[in-house]
C-alpha atoms as a PDB file:
ATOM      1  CA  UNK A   1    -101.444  52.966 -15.398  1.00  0.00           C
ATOM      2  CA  UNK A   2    -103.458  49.818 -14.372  1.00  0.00           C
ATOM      3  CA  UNK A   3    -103.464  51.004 -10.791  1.00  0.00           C
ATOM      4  CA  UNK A   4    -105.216  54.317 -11.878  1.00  0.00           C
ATOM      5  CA  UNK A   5    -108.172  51.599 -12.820  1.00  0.00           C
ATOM      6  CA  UNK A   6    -108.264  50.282  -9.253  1.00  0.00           C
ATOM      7  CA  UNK A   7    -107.383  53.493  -7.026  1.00  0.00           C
ATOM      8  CA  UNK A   8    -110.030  56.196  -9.127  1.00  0.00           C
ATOM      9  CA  UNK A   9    -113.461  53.737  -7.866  1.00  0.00           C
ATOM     10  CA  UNK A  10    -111.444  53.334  -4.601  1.00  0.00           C
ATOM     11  CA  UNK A  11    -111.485  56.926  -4.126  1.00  0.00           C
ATOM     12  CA  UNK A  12    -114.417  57.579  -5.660  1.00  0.00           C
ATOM     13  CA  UNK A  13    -116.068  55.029  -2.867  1.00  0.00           C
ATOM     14  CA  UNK A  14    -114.319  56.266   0.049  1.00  0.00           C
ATOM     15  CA  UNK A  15    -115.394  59.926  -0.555  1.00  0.00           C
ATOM     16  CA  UNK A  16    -118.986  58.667  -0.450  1.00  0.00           C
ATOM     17  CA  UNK A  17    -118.335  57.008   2.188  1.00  0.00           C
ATOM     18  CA  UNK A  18    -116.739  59.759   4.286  1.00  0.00           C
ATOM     19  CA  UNK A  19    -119.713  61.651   2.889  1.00  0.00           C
ATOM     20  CA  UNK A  20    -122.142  59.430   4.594  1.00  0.00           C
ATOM     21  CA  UNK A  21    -120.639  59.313   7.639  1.00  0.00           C
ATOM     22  CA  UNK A  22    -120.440  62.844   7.772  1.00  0.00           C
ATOM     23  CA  UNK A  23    -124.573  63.358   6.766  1.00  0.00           C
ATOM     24  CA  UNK A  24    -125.163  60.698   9.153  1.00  0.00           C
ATOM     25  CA  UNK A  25    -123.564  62.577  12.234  1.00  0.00           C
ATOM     26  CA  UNK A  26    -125.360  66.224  10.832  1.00  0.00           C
ATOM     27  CA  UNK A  27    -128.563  64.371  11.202  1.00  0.00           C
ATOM     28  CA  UNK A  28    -128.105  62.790  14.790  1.00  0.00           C
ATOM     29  CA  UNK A  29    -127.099  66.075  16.719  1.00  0.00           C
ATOM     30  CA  UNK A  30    -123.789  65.781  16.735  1.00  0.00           C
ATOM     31  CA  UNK A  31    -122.797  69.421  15.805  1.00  0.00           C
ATOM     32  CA  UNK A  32    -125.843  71.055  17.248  1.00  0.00           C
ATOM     33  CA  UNK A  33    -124.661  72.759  19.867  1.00  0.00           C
ATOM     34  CA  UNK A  34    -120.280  73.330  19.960  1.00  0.00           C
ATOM     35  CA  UNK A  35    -120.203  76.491  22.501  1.00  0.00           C
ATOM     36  CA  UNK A  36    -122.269  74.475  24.897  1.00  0.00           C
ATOM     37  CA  UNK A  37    -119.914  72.311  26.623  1.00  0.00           C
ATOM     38  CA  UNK A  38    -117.011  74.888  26.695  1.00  0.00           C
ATOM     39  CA  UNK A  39    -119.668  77.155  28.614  1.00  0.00           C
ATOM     40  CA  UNK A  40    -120.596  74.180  31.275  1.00  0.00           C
ATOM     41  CA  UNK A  41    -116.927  73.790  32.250  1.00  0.00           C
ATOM     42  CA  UNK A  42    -116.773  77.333  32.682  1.00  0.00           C
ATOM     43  CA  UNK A  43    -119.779  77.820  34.937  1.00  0.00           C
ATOM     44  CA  UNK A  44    -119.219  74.648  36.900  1.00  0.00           C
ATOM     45  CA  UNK A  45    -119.749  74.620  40.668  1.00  0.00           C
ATOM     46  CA  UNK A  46    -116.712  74.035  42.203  1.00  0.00           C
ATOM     47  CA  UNK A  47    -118.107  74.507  45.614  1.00  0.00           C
ATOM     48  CA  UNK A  48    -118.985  71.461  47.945  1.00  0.00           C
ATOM     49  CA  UNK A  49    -123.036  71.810  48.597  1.00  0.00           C
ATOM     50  CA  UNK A  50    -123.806  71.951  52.181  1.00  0.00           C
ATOM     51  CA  UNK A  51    -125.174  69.181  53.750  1.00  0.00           C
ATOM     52  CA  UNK A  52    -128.482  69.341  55.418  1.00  0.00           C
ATOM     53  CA  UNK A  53    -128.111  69.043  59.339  1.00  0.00           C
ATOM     54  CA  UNK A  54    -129.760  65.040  60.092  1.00  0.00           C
ATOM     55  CA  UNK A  55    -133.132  65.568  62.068  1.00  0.00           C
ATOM     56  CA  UNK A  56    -133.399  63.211  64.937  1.00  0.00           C
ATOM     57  CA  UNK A  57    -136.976  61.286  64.605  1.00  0.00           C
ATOM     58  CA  UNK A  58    -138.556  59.968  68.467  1.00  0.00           C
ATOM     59  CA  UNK A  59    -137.912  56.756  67.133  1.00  0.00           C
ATOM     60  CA  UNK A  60    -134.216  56.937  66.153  1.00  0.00           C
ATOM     61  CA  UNK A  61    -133.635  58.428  69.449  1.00  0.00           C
ATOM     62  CA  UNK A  62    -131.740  56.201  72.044  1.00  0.00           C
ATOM     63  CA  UNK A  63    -133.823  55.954  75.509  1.00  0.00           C
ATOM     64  CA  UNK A  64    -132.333  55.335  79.166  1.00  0.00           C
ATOM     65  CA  UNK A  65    -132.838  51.607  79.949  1.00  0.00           C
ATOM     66  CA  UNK A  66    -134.666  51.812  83.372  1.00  0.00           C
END
C-alpha cells in the first residue's frame, strides 16, 4: 500500500511530462505536414541530369608553339 504513495505522483508527473513533450513538438512543426515526405519519395527524379557540354574559352585553348 505504501508504494501506491510513491507510484500515483510518479505517474501523475510522468503524464505531464509526456504531455509537455507532446505540446512542445505540436508547437514546433513537427506534425504539420505527414503526406509530404511520402509524396517527395514518390516523385523523386531518378534520372541523372545531363551535363552541360564545357565551352572552350580563347584562353583555355592550347596554341601551336612556333
Amino acid at each position: 500500500m505504501e508504494s501506491l504513495y510513491l507510484l500515483i505522483p510518479f505517474s501523475v508527473a510522468l503524464v505531464f511530462v509526456i504531455a509537455l513533450i507532446f505540446w512542445r513538438s505540436l508547437k514546433g512543426g513537427q506534425f504539420d505536414d505527414l503526406e509530404g515526405p511520402g509524396f517527395r519519395i514518390l516523385m523523386d527524379d531518378d534520372l541523372p541530369h545531363p551535363q552541360k557540354p564545357e565551352t572552350k574559352s580563347p584562353e583555355n585553348e592550347e596554341r601551336p608553339n612556333a
